[in-house]
PDB file of N, CA and C in Angstrom:
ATOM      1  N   UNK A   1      16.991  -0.062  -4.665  1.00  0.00           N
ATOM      2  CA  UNK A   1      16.355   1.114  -4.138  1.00  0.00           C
ATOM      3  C   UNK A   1      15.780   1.888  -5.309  1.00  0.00           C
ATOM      4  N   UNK A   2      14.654   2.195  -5.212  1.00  0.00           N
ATOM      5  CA  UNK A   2      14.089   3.089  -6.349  1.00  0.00           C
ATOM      6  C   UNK A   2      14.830   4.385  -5.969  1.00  0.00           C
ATOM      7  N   UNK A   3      15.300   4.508  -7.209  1.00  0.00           N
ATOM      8  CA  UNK A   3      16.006   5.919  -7.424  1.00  0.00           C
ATOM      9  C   UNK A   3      15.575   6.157  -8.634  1.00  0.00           C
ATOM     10  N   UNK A   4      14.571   7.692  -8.670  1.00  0.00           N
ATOM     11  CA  UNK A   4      14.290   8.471 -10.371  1.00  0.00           C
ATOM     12  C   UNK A   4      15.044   9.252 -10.563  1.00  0.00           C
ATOM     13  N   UNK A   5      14.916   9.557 -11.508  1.00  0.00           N
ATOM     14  CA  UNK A   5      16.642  11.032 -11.835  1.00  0.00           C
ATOM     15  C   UNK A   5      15.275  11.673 -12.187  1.00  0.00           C
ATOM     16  N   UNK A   6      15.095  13.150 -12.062  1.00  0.00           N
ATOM     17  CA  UNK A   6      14.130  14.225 -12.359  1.00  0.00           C
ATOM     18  C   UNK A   6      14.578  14.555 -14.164  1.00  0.00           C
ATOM     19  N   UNK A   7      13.389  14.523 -14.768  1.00  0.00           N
ATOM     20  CA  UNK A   7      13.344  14.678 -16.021  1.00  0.00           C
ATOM     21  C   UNK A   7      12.784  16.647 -16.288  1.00  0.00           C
ATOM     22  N   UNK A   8      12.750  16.571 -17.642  1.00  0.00           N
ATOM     23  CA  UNK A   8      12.229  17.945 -17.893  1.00  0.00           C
ATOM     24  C   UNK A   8      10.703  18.236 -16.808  1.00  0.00           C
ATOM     25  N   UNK A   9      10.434  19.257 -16.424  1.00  0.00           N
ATOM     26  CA  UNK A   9       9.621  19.888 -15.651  1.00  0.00           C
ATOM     27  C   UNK A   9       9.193  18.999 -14.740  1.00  0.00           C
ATOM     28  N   UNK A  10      10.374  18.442 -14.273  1.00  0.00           N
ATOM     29  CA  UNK A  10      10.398  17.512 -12.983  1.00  0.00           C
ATOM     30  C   UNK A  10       9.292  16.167 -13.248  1.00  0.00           C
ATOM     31  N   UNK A  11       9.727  15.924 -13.961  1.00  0.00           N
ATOM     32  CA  UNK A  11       8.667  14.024 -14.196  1.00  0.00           C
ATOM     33  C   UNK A  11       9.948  13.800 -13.624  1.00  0.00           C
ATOM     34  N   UNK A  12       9.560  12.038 -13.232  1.00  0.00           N
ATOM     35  CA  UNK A  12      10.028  11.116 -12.836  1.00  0.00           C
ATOM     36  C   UNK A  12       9.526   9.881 -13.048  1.00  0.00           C
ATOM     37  N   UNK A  13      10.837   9.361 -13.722  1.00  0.00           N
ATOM     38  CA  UNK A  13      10.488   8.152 -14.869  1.00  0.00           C
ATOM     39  C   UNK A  13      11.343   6.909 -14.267  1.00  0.00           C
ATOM     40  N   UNK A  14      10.341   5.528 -14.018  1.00  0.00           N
ATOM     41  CA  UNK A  14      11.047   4.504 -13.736  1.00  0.00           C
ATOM     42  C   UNK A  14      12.357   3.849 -14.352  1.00  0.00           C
ATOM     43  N   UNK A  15      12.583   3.532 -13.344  1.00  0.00           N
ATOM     44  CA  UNK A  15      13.707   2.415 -14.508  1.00  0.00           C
ATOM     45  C   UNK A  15      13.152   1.082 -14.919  1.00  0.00           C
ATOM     46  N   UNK A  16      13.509   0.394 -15.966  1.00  0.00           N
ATOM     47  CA  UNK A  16      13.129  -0.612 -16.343  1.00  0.00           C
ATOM     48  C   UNK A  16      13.355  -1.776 -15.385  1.00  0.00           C
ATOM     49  N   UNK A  17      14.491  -1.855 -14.530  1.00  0.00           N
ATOM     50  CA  UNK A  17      14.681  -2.493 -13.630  1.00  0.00           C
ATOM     51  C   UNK A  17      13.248  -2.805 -12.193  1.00  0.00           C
ATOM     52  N   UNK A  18      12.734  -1.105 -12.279  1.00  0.00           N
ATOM     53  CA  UNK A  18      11.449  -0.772 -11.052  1.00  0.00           C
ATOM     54  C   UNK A  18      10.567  -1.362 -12.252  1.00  0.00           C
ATOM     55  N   UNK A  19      10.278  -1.184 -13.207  1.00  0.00           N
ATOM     56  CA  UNK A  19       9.071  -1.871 -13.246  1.00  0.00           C
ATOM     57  C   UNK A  19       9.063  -3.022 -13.588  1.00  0.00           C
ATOM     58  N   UNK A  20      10.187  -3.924 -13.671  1.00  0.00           N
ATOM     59  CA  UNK A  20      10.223  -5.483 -13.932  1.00  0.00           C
ATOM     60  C   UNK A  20       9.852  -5.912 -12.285  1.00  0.00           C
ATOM     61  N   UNK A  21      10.570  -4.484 -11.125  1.00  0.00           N
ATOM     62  CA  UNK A  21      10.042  -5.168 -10.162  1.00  0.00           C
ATOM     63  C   UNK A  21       8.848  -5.497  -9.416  1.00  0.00           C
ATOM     64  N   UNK A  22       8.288  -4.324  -9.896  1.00  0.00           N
ATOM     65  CA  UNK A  22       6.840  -3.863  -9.970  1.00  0.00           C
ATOM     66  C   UNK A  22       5.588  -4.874 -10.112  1.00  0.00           C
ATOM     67  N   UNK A  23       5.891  -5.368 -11.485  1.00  0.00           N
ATOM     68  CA  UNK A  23       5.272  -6.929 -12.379  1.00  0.00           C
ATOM     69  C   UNK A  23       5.717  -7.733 -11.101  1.00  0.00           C
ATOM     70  N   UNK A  24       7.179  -8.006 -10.817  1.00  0.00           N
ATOM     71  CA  UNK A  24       7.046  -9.424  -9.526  1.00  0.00           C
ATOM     72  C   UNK A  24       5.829  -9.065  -8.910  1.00  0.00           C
ATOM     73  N   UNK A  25       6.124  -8.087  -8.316  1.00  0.00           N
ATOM     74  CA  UNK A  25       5.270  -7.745  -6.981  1.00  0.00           C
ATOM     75  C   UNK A  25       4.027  -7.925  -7.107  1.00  0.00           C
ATOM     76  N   UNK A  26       3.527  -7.305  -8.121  1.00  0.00           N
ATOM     77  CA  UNK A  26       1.798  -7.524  -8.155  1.00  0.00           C
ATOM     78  C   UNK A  26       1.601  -9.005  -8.704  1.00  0.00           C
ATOM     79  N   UNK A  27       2.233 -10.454  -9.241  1.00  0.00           N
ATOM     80  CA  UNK A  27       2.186 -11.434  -9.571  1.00  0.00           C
ATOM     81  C   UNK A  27       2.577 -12.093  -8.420  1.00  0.00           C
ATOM     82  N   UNK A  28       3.038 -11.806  -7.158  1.00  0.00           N
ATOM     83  CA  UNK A  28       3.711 -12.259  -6.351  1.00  0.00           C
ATOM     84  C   UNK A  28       2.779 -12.026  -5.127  1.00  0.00           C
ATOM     85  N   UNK A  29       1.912 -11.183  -4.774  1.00  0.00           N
ATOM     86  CA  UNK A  29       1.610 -10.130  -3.892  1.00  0.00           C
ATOM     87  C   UNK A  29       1.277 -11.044  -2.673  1.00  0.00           C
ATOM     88  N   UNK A  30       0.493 -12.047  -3.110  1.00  0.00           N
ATOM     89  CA  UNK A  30      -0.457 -12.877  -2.348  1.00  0.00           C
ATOM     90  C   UNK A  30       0.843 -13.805  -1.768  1.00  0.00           C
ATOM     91  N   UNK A  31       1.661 -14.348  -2.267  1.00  0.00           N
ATOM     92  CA  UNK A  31       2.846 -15.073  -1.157  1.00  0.00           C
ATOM     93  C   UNK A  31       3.809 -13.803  -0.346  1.00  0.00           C
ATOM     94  N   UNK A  32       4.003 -12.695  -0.895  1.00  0.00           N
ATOM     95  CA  UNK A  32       4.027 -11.675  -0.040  1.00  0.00           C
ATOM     96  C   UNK A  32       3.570 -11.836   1.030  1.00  0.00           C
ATOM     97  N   UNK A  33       2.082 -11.449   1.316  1.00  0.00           N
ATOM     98  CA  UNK A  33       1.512 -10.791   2.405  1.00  0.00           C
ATOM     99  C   UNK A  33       1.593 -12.283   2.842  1.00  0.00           C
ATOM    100  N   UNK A  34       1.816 -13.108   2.937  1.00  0.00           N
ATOM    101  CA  UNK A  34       1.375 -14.784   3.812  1.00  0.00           C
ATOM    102  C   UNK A  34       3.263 -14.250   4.458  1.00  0.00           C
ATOM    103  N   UNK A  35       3.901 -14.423   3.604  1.00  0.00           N
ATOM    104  CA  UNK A  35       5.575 -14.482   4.392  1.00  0.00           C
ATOM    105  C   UNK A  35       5.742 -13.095   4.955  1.00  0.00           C
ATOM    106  N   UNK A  36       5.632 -11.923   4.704  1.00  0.00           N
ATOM    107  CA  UNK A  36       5.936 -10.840   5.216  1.00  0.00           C
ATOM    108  C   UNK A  36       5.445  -9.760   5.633  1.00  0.00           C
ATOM    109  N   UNK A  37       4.519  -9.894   6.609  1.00  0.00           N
ATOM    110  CA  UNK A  37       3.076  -9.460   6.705  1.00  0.00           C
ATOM    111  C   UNK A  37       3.680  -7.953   7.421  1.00  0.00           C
ATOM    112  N   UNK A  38       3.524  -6.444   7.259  1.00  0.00           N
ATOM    113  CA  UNK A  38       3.706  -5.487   8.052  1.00  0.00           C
ATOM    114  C   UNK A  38       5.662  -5.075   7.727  1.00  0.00           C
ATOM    115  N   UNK A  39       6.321  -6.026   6.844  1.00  0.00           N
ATOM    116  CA  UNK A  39       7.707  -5.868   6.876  1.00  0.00           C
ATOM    117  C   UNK A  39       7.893  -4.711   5.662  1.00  0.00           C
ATOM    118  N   UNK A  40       9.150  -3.840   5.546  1.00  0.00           N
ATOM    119  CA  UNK A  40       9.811  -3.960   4.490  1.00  0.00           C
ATOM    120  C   UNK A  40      10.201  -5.137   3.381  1.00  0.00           C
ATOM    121  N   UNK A  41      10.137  -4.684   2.446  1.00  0.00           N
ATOM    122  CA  UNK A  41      11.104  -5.636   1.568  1.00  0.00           C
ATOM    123  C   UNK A  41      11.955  -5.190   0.624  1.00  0.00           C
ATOM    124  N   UNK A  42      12.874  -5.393   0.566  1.00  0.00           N
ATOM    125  CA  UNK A  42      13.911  -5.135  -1.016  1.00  0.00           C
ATOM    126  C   UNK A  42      14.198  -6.067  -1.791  1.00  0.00           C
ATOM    127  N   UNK A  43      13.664  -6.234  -3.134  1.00  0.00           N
ATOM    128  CA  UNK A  43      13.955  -6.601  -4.223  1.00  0.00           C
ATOM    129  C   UNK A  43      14.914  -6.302  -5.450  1.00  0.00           C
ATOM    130  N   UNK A  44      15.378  -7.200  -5.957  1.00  0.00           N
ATOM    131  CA  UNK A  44      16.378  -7.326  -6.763  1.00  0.00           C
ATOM    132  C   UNK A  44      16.755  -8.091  -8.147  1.00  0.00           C
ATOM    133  N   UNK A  45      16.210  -7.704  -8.797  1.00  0.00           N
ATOM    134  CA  UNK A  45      15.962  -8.691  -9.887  1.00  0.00           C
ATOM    135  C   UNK A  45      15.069  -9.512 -10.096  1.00  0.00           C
ATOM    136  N   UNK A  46      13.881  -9.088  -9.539  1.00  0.00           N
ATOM    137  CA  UNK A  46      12.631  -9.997  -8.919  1.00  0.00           C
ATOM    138  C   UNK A  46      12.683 -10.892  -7.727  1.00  0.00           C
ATOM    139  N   UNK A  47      13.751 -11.065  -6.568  1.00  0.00           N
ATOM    140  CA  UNK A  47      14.225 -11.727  -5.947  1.00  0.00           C
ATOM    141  C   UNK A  47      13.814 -10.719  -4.999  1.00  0.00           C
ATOM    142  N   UNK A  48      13.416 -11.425  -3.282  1.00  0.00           N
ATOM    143  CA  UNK A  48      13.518 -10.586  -2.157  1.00  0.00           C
ATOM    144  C   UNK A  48      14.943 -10.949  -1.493  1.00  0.00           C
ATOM    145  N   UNK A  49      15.627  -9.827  -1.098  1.00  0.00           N
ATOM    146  CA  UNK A  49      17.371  -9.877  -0.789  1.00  0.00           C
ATOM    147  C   UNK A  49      16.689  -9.442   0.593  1.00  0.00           C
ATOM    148  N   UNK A  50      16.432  -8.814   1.227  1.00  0.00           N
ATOM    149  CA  UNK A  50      16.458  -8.063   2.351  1.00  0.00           C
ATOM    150  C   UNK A  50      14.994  -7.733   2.735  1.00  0.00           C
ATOM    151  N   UNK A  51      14.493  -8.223   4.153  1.00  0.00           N
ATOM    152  CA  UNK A  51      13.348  -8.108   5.114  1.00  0.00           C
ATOM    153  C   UNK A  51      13.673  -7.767   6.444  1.00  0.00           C
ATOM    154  N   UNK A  52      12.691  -6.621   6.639  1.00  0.00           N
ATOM    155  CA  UNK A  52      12.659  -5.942   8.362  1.00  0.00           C
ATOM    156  C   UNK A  52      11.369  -5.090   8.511  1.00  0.00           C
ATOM    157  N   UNK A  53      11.126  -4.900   9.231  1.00  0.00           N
ATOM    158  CA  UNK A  53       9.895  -3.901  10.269  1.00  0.00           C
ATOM    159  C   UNK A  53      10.636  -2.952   9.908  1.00  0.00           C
ATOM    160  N   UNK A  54      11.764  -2.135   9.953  1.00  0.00           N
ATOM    161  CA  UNK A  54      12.767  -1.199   9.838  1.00  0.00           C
ATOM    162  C   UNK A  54      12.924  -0.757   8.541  1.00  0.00           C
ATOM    163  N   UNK A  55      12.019   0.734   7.655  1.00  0.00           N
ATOM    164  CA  UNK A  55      12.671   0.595   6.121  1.00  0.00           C
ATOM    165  C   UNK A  55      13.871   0.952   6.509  1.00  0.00           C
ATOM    166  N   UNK A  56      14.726   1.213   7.130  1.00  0.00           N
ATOM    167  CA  UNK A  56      15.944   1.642   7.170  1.00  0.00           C
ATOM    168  C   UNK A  56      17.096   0.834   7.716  1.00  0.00           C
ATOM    169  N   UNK A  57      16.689  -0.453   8.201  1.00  0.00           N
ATOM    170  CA  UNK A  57      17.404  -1.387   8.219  1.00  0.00           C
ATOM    171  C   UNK A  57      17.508  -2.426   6.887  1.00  0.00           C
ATOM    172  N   UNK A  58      16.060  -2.313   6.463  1.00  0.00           N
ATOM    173  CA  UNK A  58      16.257  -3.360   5.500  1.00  0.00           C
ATOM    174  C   UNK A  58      17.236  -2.044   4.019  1.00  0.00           C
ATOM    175  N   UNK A  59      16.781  -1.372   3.975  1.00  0.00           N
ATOM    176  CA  UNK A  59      16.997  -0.603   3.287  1.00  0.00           C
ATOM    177  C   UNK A  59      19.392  -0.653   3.374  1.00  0.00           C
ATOM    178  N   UNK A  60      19.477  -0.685   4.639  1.00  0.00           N
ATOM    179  CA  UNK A  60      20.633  -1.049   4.555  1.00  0.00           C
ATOM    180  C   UNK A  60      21.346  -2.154   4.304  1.00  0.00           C
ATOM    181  N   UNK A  61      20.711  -3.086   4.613  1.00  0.00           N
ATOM    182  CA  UNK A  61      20.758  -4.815   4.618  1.00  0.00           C
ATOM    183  C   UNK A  61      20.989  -4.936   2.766  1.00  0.00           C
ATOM    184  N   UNK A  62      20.141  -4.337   2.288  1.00  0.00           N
ATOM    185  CA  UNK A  62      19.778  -4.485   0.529  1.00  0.00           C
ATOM    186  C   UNK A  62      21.288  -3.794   0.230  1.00  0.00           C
ATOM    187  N   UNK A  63      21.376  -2.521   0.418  1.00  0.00           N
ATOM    188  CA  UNK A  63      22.744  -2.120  -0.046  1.00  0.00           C
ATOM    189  C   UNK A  63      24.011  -2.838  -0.203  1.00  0.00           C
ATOM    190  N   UNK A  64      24.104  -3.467   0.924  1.00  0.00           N
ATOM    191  CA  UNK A  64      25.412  -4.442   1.572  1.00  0.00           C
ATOM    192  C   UNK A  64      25.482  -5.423   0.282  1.00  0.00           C
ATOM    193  N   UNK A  65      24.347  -6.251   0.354  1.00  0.00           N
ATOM    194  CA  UNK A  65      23.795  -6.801  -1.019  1.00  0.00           C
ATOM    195  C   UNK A  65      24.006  -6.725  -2.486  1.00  0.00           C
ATOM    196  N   UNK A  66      23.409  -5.443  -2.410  1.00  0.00           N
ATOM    197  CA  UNK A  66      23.199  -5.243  -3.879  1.00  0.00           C
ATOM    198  C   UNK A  66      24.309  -4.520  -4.425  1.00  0.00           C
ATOM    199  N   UNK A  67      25.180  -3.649  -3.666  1.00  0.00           N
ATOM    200  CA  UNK A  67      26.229  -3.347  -3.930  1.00  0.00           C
ATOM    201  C   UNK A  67      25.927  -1.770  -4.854  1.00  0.00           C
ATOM    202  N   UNK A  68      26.296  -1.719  -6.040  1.00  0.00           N
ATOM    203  CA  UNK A  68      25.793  -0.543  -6.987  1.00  0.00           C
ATOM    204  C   UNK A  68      24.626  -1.133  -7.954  1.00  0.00           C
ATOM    205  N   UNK A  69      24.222  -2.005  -8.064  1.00  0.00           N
ATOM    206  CA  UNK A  69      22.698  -3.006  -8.327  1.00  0.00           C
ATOM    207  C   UNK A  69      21.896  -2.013  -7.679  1.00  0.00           C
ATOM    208  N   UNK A  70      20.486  -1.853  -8.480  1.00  0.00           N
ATOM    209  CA  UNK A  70      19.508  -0.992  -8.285  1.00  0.00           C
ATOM    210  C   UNK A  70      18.534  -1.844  -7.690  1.00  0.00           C
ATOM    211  N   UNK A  71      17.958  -1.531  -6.392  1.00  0.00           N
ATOM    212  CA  UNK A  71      16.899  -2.435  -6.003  1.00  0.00           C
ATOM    213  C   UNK A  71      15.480  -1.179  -5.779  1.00  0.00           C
ATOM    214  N   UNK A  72      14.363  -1.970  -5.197  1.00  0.00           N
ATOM    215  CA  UNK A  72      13.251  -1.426  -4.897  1.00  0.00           C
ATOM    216  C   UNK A  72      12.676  -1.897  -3.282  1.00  0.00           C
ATOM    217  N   UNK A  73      12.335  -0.595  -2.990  1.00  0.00           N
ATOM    218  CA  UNK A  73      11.706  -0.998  -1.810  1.00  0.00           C
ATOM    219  C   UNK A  73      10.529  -1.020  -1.648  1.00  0.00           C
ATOM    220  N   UNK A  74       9.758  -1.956  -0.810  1.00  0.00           N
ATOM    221  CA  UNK A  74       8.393  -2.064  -1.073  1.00  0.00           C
ATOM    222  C   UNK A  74       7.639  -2.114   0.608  1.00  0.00           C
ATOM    223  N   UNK A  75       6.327  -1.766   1.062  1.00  0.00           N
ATOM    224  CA  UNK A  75       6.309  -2.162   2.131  1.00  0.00           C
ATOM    225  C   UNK A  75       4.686  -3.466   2.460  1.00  0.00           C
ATOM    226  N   UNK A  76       5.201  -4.117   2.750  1.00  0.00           N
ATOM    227  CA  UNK A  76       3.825  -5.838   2.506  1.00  0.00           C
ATOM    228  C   UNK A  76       2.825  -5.221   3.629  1.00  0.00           C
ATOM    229  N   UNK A  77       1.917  -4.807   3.729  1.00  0.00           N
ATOM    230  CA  UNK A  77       0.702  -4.335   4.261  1.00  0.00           C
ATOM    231  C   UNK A  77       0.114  -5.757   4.826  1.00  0.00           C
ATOM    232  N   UNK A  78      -0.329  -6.131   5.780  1.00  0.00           N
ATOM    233  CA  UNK A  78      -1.467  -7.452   6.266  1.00  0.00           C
ATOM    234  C   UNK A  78      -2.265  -7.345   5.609  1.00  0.00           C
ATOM    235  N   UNK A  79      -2.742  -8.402   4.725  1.00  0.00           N
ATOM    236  CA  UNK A  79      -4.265  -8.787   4.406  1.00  0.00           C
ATOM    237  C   UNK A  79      -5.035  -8.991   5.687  1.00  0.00           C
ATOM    238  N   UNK A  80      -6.268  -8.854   5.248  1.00  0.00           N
ATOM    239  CA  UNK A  80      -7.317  -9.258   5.909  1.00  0.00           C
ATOM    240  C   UNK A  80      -7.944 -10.328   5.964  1.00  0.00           C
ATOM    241  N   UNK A  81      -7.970 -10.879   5.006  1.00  0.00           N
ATOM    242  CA  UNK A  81      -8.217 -12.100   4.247  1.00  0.00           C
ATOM    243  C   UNK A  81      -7.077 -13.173   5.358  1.00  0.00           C
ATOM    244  N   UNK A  82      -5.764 -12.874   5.933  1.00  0.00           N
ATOM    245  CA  UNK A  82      -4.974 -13.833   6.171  1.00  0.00           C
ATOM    246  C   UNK A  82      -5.605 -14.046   7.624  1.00  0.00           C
ATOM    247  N   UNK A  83      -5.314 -15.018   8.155  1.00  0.00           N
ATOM    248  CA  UNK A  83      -5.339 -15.681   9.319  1.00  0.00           C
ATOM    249  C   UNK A  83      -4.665 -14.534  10.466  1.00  0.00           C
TER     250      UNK A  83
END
């Protein structure tokens, strides 16, 4: 789950963990949108742990998971381009 801790005059700064997941995602994007078209997703180490229509199911599904492990949530938009 992306979680920022608020910095001086309220920035908010990734964790290194969000932007390793970040890099999957945009290197990944295109088998994304083919497998999970309109879903949530939670990632974990560059890994997808948890998929739903529901951010708040998947969002729970990832927890169960990930335990105190920091994940990210993302949501896969339909291409147009897809079938």
């Amino acid at each position: 789950m992306v979680e920022q801790m608020p910095m001086n005059n309220e920035e908010v700064k990734e964790s290194q963990d969000d932007i390793k997941n970040d890099q999957w995602l945009k290197e990944n994007y295109i088998d994304l949108i083919t497998d999970y078209p309109n879903q949530w997703i939670a990632v974990l180490q560059q890994k997808v742990i948890a998929t739903s229509i529901s951010k708040g199911q998947v969002e729970k599904e990832a927890k169960e998971i990930a335990g105190e492990k920091q994940f990210s949530l993302y949501f896969i938009e339909p291409s147009d381009i897809m079938p």
